[in-house]
N, C-alpha and C. Protein backbone atom coordinates (compact mmCIF):
# COMPACT_ATOMS: atom_id res chain seq x y z
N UNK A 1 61.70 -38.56 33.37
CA UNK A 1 60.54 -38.02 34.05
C UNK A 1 59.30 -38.42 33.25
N UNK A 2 58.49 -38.93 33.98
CA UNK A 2 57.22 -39.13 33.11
C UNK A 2 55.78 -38.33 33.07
N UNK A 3 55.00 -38.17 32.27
CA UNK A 3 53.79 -37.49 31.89
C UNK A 3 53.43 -36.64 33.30
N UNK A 4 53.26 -37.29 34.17
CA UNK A 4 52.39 -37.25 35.06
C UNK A 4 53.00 -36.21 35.89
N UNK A 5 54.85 -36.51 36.07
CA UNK A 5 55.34 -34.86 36.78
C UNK A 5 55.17 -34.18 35.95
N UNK A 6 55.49 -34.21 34.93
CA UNK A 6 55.55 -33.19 33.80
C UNK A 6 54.25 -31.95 34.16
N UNK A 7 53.12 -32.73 34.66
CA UNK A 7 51.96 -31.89 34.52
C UNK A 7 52.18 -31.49 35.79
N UNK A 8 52.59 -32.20 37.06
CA UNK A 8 52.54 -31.18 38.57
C UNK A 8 53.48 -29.77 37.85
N UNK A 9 54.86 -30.07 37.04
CA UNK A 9 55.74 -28.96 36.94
C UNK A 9 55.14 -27.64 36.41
N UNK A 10 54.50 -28.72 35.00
CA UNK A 10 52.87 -27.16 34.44
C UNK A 10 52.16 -26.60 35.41
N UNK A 11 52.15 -27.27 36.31
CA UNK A 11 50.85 -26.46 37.03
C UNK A 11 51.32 -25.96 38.23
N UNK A 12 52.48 -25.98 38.92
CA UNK A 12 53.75 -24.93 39.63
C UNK A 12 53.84 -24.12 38.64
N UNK A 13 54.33 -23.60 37.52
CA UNK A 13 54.74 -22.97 36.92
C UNK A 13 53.42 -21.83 36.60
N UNK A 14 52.13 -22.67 36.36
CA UNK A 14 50.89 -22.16 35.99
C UNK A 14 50.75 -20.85 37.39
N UNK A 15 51.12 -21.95 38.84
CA UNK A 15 50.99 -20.92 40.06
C UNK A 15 51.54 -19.90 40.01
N UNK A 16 52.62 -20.00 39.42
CA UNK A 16 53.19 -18.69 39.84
C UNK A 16 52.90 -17.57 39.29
N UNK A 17 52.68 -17.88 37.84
CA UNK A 17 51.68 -16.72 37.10
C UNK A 17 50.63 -16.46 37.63
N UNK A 18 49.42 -17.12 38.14
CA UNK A 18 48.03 -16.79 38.57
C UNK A 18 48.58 -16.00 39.79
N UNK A 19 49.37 -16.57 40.66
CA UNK A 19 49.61 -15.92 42.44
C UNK A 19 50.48 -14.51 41.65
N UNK A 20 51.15 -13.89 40.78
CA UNK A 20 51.18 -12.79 40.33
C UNK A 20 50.16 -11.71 39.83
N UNK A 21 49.54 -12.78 39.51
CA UNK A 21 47.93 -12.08 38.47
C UNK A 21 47.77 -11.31 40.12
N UNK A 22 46.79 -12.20 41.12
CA UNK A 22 46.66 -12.09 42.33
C UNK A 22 47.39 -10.56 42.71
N UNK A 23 48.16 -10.21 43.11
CA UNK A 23 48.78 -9.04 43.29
C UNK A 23 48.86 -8.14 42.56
N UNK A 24 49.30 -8.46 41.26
CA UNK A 24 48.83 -7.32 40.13
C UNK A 24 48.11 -7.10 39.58
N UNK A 25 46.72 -7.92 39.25
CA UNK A 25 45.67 -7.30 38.39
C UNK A 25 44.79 -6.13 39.27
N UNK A 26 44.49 -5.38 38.31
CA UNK A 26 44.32 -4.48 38.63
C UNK A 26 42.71 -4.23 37.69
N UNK A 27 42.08 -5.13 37.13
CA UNK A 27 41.25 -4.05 36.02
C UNK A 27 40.19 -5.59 35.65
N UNK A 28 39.63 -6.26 35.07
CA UNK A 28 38.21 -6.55 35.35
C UNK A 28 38.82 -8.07 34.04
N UNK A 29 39.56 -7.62 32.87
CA UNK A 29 40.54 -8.25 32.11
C UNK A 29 41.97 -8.82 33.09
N UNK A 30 42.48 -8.58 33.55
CA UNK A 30 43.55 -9.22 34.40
C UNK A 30 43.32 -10.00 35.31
N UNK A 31 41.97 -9.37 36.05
CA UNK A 31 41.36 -10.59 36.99
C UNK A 31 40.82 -12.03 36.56
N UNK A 32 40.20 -11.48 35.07
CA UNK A 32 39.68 -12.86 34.34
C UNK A 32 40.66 -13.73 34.14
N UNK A 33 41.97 -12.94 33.67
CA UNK A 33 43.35 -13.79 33.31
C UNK A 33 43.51 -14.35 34.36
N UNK A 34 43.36 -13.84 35.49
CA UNK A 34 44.25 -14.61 36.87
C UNK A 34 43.08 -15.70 37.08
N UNK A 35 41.93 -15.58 37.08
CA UNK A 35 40.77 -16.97 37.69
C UNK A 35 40.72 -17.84 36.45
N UNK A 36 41.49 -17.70 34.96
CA UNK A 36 41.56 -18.39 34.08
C UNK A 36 42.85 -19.70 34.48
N UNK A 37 43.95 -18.90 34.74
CA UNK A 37 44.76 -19.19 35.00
C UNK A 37 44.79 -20.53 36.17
N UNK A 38 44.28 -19.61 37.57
CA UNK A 38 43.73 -20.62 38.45
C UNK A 38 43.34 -22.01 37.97
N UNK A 39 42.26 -21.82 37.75
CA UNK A 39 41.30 -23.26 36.52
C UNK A 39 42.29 -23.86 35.87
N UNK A 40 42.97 -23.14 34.81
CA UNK A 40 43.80 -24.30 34.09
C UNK A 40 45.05 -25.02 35.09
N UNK A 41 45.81 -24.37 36.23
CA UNK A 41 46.56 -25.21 36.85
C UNK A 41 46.40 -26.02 38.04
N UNK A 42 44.75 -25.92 37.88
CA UNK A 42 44.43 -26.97 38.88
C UNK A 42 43.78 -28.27 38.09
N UNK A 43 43.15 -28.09 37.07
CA UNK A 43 43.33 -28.99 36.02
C UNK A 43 44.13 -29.47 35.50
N UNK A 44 45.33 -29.17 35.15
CA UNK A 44 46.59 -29.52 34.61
C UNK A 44 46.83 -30.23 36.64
N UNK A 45 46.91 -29.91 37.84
CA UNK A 45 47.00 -30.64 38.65
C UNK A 45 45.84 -31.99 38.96
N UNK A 46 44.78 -31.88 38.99
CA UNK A 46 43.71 -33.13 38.25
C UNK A 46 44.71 -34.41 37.67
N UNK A 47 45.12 -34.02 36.49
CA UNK A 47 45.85 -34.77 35.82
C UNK A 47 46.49 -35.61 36.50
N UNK A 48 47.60 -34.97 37.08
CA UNK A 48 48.58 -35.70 37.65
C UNK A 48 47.99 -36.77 38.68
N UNK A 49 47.18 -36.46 39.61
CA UNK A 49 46.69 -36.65 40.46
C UNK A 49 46.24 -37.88 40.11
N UNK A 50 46.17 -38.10 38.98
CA UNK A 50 45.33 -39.71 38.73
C UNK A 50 46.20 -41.03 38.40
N UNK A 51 47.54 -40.58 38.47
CA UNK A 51 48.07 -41.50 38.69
C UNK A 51 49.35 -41.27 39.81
N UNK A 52 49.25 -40.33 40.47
CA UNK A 52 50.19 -40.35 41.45
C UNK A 52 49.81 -40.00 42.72
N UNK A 53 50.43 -40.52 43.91
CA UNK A 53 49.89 -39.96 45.19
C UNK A 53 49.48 -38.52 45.33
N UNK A 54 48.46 -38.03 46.40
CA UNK A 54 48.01 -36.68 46.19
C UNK A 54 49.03 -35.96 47.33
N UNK A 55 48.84 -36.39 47.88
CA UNK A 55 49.51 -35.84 49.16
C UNK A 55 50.84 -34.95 48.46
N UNK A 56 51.76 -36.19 47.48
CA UNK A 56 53.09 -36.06 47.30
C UNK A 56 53.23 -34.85 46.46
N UNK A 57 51.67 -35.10 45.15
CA UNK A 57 51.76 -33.87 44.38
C UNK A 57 51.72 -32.85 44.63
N UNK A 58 50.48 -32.48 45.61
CA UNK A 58 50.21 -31.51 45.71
C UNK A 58 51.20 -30.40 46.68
N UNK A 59 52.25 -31.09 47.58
CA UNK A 59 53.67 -30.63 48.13
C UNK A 59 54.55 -30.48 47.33
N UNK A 60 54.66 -30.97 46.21
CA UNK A 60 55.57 -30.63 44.71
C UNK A 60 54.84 -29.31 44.12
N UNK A 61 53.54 -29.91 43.69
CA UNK A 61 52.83 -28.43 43.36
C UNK A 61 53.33 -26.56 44.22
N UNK A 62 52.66 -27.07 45.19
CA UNK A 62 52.93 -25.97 46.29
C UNK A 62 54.37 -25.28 46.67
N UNK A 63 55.28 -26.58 46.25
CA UNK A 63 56.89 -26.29 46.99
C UNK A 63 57.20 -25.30 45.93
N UNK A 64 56.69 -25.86 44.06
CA UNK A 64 57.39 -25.15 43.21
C UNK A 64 56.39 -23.64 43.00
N UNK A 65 55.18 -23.77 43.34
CA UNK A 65 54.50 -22.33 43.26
C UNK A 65 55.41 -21.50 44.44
N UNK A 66 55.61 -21.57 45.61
CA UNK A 66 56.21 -20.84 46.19
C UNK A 66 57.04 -20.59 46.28
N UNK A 67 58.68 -21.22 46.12
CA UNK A 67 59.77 -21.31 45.26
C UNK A 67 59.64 -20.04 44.09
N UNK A 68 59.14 -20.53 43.22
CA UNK A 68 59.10 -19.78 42.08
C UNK A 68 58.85 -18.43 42.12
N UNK A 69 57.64 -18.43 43.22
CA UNK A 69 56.64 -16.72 43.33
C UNK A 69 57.65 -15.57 43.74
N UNK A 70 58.34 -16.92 45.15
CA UNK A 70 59.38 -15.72 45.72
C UNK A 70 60.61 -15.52 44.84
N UNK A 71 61.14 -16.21 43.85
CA UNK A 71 62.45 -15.96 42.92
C UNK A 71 61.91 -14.61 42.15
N UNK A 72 60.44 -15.49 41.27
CA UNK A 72 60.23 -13.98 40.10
C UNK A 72 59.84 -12.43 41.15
N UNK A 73 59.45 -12.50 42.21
CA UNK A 73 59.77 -11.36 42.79
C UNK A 73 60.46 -10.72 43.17
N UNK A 74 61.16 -11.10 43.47
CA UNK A 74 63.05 -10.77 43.67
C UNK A 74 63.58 -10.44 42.39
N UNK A 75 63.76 -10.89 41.40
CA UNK A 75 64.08 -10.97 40.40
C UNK A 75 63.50 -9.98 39.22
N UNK A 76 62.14 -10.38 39.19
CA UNK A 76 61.42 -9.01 37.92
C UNK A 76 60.67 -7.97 38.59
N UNK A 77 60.08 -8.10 40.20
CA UNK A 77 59.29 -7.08 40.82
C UNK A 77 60.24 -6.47 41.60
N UNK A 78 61.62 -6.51 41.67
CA UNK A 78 62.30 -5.83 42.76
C UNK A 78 62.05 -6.12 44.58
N UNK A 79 61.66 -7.37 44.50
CA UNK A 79 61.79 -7.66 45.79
C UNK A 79 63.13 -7.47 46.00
N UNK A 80 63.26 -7.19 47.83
CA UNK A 80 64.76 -7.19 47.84
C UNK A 80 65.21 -8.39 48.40
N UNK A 81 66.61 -8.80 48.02
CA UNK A 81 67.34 -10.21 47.65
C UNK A 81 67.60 -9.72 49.38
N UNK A 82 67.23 -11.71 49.53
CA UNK A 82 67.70 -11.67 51.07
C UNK A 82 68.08 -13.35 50.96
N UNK A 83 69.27 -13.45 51.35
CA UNK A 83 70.38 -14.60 51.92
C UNK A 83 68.92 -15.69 52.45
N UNK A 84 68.63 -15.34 53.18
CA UNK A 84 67.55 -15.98 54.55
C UNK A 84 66.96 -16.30 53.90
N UNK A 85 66.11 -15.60 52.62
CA UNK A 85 64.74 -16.61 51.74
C UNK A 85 65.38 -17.08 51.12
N UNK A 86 66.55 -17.20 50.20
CA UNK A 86 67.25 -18.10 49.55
C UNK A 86 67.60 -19.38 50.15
N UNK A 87 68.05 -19.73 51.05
CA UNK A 87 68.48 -20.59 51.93
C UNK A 87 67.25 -21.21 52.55
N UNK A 88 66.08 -20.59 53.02
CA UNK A 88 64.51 -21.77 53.11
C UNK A 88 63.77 -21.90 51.86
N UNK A 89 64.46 -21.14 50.55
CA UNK A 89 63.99 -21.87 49.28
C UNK A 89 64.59 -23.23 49.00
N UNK A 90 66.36 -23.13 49.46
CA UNK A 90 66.50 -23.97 49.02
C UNK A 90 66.08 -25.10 50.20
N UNK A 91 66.32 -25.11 50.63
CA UNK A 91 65.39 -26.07 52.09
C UNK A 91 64.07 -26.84 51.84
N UNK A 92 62.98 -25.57 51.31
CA UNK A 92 61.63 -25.98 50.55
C UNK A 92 61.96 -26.96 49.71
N UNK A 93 62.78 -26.66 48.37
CA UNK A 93 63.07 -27.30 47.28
C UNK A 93 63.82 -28.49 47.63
N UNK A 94 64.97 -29.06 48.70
CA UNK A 94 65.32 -30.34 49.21
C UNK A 94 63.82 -31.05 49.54
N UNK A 95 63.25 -30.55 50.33
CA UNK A 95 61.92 -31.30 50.86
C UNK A 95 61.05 -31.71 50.07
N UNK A 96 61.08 -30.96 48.68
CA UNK A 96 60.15 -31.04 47.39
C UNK A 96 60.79 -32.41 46.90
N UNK A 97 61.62 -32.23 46.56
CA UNK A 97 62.50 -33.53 45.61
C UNK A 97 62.55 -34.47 46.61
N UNK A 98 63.07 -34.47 47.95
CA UNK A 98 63.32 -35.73 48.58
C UNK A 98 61.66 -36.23 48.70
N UNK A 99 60.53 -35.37 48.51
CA UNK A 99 59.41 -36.60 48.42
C UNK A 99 59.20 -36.72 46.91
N UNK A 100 59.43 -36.26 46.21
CA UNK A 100 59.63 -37.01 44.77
C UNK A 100 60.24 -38.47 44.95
N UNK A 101 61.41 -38.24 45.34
CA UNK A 101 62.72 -39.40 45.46
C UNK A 101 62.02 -40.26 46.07
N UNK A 102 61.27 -40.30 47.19
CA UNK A 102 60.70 -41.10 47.98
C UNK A 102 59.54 -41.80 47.48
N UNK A 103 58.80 -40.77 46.53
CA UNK A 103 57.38 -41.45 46.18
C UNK A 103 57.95 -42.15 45.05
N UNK A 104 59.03 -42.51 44.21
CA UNK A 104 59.18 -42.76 43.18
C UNK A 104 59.34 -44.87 43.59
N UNK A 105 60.52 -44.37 45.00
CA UNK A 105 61.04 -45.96 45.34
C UNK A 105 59.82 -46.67 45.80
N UNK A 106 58.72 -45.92 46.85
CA UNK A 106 57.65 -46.57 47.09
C UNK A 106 56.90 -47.14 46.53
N UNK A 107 56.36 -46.25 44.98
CA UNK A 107 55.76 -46.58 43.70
C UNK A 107 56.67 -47.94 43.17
N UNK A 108 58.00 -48.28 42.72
CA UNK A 108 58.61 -49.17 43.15
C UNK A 108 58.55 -50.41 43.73
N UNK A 109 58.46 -50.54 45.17
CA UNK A 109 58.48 -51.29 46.15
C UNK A 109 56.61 -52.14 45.85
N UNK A 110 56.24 -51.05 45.84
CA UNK A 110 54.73 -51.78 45.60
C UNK A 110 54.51 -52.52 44.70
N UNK A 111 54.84 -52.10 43.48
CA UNK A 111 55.02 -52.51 42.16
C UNK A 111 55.58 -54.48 41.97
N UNK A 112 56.90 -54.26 43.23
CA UNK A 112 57.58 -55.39 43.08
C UNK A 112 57.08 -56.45 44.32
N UNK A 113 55.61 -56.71 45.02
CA UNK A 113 55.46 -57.02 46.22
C UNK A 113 54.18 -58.27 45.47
């Protein structure tokens, strides 16, 4: 994997903390954390963006912020576990990777033309 996912994965990962902040802050300090947060994983998305298609990232970005939001809620907020969001996570997450997979051969193909 090179630099450039590395930083879409930071900045999914960044989402899912800020889109928590989002729901839980509560107090004037938590909100700052959450619009801090924001900023740095759209910067850390910037990054990527400059050497890879946007379109592709920003559906990697998005697939793994939402993926993620709905696991740690289930998981540390007591959402309740349901079969049905598991099964269009994993659905989301095929669609995430198969345009990875895809942007990788294209990047590829161009490369060799």
């Amino acid at each position: 994997m090179n630099r450039n996912w590395a930083y879409v994965i930071i900045a999914g990962i960044i989402e899912i903390m800020w889109a928590m902040g989002v729901k839980y802050s509560n107090n004037l300090i938590s909100w700052a954390g959450t619009f801090f947060l924001i900023y740095v994983s759209f910067v850390v998305l910037m990054k990527a963006t400059k050497k890879l298609p946007v379109a592709t990232v920003y559906a990697v970005f998005t697939g793994i912020g939402t993926a993620g939001t709905v696991l740690v809620e289930m998981v540390v907020f007591g959402e309740p576990f349901s079969w049905t969001k598991i099964l269009f996570i994993l659905l989301l997450l095929s669609g995430v990777v198969g345009l990875k997979l895809v942007t990788n051969e294209s990047s590829k193909k161009e490369g060799a033309v």
